[in-house]
Protein backbone atom coordinates (compact mmCIF):
# COMPACT_ATOMS: atom_id res chain seq x y z
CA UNK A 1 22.51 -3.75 -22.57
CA UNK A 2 21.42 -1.45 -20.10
CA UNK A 3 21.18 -1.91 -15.76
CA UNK A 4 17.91 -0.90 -14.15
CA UNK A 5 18.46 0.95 -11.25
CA UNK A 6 14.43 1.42 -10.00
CA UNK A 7 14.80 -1.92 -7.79
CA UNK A 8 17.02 -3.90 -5.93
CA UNK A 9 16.97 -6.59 -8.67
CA UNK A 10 19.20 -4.51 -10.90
CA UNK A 11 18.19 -5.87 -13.59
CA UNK A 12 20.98 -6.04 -16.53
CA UNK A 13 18.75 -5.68 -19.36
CA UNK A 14 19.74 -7.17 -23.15
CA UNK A 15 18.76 -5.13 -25.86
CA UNK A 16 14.91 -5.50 -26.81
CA UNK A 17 14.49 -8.13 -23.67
CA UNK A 18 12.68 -7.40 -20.29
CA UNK A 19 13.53 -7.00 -16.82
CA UNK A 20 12.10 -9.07 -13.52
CA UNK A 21 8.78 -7.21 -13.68
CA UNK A 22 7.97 -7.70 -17.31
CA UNK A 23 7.14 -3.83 -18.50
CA UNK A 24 10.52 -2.05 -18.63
CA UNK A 25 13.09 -3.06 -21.73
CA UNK A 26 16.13 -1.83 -23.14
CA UNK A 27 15.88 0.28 -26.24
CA UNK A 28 19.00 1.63 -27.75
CA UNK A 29 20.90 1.04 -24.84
CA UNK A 30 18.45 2.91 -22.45
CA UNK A 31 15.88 1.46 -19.65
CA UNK A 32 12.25 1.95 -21.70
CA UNK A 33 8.86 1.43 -19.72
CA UNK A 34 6.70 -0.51 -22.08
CA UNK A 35 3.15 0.58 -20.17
CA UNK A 36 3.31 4.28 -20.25
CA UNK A 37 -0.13 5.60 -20.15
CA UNK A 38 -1.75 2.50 -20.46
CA UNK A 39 -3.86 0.35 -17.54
CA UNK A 40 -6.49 -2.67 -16.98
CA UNK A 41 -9.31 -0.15 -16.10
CA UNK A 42 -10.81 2.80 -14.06
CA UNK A 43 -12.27 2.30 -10.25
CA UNK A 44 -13.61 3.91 -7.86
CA UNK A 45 -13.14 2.85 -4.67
CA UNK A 46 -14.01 4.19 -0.48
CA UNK A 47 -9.97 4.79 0.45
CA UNK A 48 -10.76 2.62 3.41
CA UNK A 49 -10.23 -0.07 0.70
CA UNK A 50 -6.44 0.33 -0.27
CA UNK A 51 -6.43 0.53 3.16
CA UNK A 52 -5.57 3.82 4.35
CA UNK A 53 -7.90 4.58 7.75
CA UNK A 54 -6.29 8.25 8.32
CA UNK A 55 -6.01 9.39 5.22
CA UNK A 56 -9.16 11.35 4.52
CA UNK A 57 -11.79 9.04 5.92
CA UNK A 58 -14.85 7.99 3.89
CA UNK A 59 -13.80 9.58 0.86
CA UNK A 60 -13.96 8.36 -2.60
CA UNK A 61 -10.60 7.38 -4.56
CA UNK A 62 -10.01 6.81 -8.53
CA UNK A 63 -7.84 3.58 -8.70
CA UNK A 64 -6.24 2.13 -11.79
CA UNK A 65 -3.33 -0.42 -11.76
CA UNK A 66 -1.35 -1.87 -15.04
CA UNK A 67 0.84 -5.18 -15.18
CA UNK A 68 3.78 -6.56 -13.51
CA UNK A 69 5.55 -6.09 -10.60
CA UNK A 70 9.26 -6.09 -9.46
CA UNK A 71 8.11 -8.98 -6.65
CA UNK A 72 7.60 -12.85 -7.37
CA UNK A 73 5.22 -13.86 -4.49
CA UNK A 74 3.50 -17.29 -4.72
CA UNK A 75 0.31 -15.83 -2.48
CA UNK A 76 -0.41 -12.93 -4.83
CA UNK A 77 -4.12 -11.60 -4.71
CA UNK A 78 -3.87 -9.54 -8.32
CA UNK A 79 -1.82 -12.82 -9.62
CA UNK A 80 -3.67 -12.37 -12.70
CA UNK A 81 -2.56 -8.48 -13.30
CA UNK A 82 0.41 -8.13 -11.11
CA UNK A 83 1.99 -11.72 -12.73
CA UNK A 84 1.32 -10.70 -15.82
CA UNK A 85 3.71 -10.06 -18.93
CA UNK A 86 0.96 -9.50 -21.46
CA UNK A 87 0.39 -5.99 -22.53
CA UNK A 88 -2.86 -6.86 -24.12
CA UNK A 89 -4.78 -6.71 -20.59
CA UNK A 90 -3.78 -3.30 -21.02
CA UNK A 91 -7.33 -2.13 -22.44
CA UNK A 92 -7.38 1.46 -21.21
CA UNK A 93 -5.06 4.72 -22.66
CA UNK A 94 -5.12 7.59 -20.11
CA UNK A 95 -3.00 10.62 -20.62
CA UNK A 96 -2.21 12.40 -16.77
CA UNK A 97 -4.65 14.96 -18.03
CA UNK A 98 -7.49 12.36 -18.44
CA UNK A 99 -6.70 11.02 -15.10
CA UNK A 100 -7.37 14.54 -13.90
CA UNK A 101 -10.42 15.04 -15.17
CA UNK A 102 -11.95 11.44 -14.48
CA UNK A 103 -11.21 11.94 -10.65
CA UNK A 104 -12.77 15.80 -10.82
CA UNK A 105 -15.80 14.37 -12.87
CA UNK A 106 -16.61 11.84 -9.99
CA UNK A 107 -15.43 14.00 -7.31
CA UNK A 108 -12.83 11.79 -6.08
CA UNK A 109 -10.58 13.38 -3.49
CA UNK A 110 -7.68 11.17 -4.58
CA UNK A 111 -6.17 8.81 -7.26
CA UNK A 112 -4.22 5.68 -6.54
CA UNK A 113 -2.05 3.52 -8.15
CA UNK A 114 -2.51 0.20 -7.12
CA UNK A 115 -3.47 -3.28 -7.95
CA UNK A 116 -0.27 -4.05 -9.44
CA UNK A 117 3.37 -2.53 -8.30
CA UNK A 118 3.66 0.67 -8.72
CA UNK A 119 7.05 1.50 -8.48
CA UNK A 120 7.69 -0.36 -12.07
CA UNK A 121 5.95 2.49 -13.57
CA UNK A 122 7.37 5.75 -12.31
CA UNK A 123 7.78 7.32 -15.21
CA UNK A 124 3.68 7.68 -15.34
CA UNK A 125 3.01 7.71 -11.90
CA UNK A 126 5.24 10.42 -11.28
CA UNK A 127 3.95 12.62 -14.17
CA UNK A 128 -0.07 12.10 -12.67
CA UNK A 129 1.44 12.75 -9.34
CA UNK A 130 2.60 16.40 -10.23
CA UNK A 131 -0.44 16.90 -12.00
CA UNK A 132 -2.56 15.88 -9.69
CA UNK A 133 -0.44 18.09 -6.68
CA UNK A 134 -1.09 21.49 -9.05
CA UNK A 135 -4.77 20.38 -9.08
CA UNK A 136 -5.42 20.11 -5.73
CA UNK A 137 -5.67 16.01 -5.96
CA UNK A 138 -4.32 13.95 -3.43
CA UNK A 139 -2.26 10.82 -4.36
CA UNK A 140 -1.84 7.26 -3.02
CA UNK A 141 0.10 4.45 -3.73
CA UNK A 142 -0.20 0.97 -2.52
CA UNK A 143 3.26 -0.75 -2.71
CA UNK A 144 5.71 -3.46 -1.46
CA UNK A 145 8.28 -0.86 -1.02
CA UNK A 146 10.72 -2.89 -2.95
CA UNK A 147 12.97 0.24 -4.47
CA UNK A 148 16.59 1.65 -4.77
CA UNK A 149 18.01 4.04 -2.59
CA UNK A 150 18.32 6.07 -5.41
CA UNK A 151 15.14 6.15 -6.37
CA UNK A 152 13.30 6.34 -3.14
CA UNK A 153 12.67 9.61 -2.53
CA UNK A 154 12.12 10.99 -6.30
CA UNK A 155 8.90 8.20 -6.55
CA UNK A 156 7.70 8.86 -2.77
CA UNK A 157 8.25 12.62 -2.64
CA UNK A 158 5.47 13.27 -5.09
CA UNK A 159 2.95 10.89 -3.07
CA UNK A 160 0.35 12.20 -0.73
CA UNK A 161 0.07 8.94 1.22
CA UNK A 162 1.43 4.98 0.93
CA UNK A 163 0.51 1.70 2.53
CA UNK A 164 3.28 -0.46 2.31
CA UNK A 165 2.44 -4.20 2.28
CA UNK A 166 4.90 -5.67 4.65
CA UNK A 167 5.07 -9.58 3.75
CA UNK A 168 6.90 -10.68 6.55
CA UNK A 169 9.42 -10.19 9.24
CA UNK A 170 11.66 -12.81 7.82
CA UNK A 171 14.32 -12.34 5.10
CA UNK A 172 13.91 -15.98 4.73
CA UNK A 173 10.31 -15.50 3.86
CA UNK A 174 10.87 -12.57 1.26
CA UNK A 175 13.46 -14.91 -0.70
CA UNK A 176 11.24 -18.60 -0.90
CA UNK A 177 7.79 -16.50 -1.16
CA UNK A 178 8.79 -13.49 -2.93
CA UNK A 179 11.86 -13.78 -4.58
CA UNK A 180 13.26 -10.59 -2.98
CA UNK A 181 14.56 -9.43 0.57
CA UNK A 182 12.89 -7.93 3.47
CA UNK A 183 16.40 -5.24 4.15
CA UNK A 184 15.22 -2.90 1.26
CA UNK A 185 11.28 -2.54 2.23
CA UNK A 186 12.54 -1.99 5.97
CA UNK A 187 14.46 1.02 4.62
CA UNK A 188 11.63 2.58 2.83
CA UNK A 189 9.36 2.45 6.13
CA UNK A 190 11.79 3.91 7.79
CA UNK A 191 12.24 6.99 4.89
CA UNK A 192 8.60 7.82 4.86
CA UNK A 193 7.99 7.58 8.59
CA UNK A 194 10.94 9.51 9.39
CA UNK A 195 12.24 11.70 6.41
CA UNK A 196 9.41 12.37 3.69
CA UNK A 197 6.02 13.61 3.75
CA UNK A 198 3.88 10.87 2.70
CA UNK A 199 1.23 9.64 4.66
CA UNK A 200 2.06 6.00 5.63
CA UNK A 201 0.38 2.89 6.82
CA UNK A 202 1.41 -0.59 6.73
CA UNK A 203 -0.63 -4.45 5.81
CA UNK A 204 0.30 -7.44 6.59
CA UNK A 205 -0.95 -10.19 5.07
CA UNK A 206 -1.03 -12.88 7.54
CA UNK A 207 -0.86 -16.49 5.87
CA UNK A 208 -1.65 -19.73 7.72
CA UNK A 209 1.96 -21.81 9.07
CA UNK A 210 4.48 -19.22 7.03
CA UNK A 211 3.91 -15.95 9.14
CA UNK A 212 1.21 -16.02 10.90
CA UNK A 213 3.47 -17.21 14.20
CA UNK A 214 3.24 -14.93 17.40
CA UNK A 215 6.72 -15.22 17.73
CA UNK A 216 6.61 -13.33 14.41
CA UNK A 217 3.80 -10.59 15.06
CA UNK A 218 5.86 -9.57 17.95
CA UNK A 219 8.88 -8.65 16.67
CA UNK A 220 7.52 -6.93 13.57
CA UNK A 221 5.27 -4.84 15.93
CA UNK A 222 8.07 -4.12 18.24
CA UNK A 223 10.24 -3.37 15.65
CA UNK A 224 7.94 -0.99 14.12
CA UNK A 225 7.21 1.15 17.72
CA UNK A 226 10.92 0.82 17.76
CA UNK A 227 11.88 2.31 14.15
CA UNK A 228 8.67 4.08 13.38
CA UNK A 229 7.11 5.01 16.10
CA UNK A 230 3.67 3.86 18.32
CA UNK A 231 1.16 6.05 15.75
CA UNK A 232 1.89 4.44 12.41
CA UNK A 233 -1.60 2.51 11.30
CA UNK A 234 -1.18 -1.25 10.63
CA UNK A 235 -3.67 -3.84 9.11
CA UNK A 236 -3.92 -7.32 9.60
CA UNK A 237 -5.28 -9.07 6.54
CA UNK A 238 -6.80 -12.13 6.20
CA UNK A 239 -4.90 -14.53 3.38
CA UNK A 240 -7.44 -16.37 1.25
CA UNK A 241 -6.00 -18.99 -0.98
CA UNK A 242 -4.66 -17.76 -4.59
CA UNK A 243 -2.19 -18.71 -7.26
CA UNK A 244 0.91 -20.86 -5.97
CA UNK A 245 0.01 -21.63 -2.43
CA UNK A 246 -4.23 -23.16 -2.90
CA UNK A 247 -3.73 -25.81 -0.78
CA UNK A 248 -3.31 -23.30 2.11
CA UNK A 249 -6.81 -22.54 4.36
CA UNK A 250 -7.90 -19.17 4.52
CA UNK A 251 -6.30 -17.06 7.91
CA UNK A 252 -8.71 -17.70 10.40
CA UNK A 253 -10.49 -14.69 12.29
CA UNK A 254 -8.72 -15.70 15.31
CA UNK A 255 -5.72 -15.31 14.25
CA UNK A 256 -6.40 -11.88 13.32
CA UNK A 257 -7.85 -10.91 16.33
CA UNK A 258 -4.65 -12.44 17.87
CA UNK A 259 -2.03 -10.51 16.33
CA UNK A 260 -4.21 -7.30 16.45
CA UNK A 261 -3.85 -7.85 20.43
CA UNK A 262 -0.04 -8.85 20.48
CA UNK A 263 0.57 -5.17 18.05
CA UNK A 264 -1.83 -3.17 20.89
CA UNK A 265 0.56 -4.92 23.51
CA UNK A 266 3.51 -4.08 21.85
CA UNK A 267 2.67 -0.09 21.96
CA UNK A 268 1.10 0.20 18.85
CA UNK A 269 -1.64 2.45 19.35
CA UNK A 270 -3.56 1.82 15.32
CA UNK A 271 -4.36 -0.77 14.50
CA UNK A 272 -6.81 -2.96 12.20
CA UNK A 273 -7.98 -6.24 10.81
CA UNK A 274 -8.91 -6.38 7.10
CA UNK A 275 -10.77 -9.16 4.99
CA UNK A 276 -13.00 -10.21 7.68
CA UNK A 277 -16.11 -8.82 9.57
CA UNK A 278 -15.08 -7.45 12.38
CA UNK A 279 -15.93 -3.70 14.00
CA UNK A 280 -14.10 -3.38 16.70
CA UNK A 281 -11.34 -4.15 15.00
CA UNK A 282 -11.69 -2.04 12.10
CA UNK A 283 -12.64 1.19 14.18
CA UNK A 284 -10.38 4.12 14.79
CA UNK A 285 -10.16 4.73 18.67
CA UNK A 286 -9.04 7.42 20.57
CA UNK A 287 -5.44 6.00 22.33
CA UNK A 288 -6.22 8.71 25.01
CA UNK A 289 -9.84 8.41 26.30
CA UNK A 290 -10.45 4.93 24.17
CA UNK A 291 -13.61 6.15 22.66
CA UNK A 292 -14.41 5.37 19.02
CA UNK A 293 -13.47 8.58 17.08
CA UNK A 294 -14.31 6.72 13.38
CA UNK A 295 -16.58 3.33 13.87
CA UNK A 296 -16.27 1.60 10.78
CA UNK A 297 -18.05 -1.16 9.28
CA UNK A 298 -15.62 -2.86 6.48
CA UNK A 299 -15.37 0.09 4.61
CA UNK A 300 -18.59 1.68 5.86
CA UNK A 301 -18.22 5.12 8.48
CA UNK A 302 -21.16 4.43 10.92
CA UNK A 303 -19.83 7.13 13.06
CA UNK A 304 -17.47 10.40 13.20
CA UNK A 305 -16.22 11.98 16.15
CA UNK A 306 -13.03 13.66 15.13
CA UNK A 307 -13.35 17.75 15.08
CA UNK A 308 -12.65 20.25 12.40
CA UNK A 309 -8.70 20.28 14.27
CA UNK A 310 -8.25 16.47 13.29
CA UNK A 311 -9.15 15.98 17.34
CA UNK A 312 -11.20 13.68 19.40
CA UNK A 313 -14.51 15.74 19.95
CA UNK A 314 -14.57 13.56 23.46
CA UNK A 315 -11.49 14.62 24.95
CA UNK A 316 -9.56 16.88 22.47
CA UNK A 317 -6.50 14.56 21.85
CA UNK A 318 -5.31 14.97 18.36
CA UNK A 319 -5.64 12.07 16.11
CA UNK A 320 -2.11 11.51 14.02
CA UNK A 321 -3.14 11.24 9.66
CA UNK A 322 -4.81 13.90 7.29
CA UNK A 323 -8.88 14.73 7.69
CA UNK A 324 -11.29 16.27 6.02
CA UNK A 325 -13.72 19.02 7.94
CA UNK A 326 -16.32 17.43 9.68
CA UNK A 327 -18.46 14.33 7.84
């Protein structure tokens, strides 16, 4: 038997069994990753899509994911994937150099690891990751955040940029929905806002009755001005109805346009709505003169107005995330 220390679970692993997210075992008394190298497929995606808004704008991004994940959540959208214990889905073998060379042959200015956890791989993300930094390739994740102390800062220190899916602002919610806590994803926004140098931006997911409330939008937004600061980018995403929790209606627009106004009120000075049409609220303004600096449709860029000094070409105020030269 053998304790995995990657998560907060802690998993004490039996010899030849698996831990909570299904792809690490225990081999001869050591914590094994069963999915080294292997994933469900190669993507390539606009990076407005995982979403990250400030992290190289309208560029392309190679995405692959595996199966698994160290969270239990009844809502998931990659239920199929993410819930998954079957290796078999896992179709594709990619070395780190093959990963390499895929994102150079399509000109992708970044990979990500997404669609399932992450952080239940390390092993291979970390070894693409350094890679990728010697080649000049940027790296994303796309992550509940759900990690040890420990191991916090030798998965995120390697990462270029992170959005961390916030689920809710209620321990309560984390342990019926998720089968996790809320403390331990706090603690990782607050390392790589305040003491790495990833990139970060944050979703929430906003579901109909469980944490959609006002009550609810406020204090997260508050709390993130508070701990993060007024310049970290957060989405609003609409919930449409998937695995465990079907009998629940899609989010509403309104209530997207809703919170996005309660997070503006709060001090937050980014932020978007995701899964829905909806411009203005998926535009990048300028929090100084208020002019659109990146108009967006979905993941379209309509329009660019952010200089060569990552500035607003209308009134010069710098624009916080990582950007290209001009578009």
């Amino acid at each position: 038997m053998a304790t995995c220390n990657l998560c907060p679970h802690y998993c004490s692993i039996k010899e030849g069994m698996l831990g909570f997210c299904g792809i690490r075992t225990c081999r001869n008394g050591n914590i094994v990753l069963l999915s080294y190298g292997k994933n469900t497929g190669l993507a390539i995606d606009p990076i407005e899509k995982k979403p990250l808004n400030h992290f190289y704008p309208g560029s392309q991004v190679l995405s692959f994911g595996s199966v698994g994940c160290n969270l239990a959540c009844r809502f998931c959208q990659n239920w199929t994937t993410a819930r998954s214990r079957e290796l078999l889905l896992l179709k594709t073998n990619s070395t780190p150099e093959e990963i390499v060379d895929q994102a150079k042959r399509f000109r992708c200015r970044s990979v990500a690891f997404t669609y399932n956890e992450p952080i239940i791989w390390l092993e291979y993300v970390l070894d693409v990751a350094r890679l990728c930094r010697r080649e000049g390739i940027k790296t994303v994740v796309v992550s509940n955040g759900f990690i040890t102390e420990e191991k916090r800062p030798i998965f995120f220190d390697q990462i270029d940029a992170a959005n961390i899916d916030l689920k809710s602002f209620s321990d309560e919610f984390y342990q019926k929905y998720c089968n996790s806590r809320l403390e331990p994803v706090l603690e990782t926004l607050c390392y790589l806002a305040n003491r790495s140098s990833t990139w970060l931006e944050v979703t929430t997911l906003l579901i109909p009755t469980l944490n959609d409330s006002a009550t609810e939008i406020e204090l997260l937004s508050k709390w993130l001005v508070h701990n993060l600061g007024t310049e970290i980018p957060i989405h609003f995403s609409a919930f449409h109805p998937a695995y465990q929790l079907t009998a629940l209606p899609a989010t509403p627009a309104q209530t997207l346009f809703r919170a996005r106004e309660i997070a503006l009120s709060a001090g937050l000075r980014f932020v978007y709505t995701g899964n829905i049409d909806d411009p203005a609220g998926q535009t990048t303004y300028c929090p100084q003169c208020h002019q659109a600096v990146i108009s967006r449709y979905r993941y379209r860029i309509d329009e660019y107005n952010i200089d060569t000094e990552s500035c607003c070409r209308f009134c010069g105020q710098t624009i916080p995330g990582q950007f290209e030269d001009e578009q």
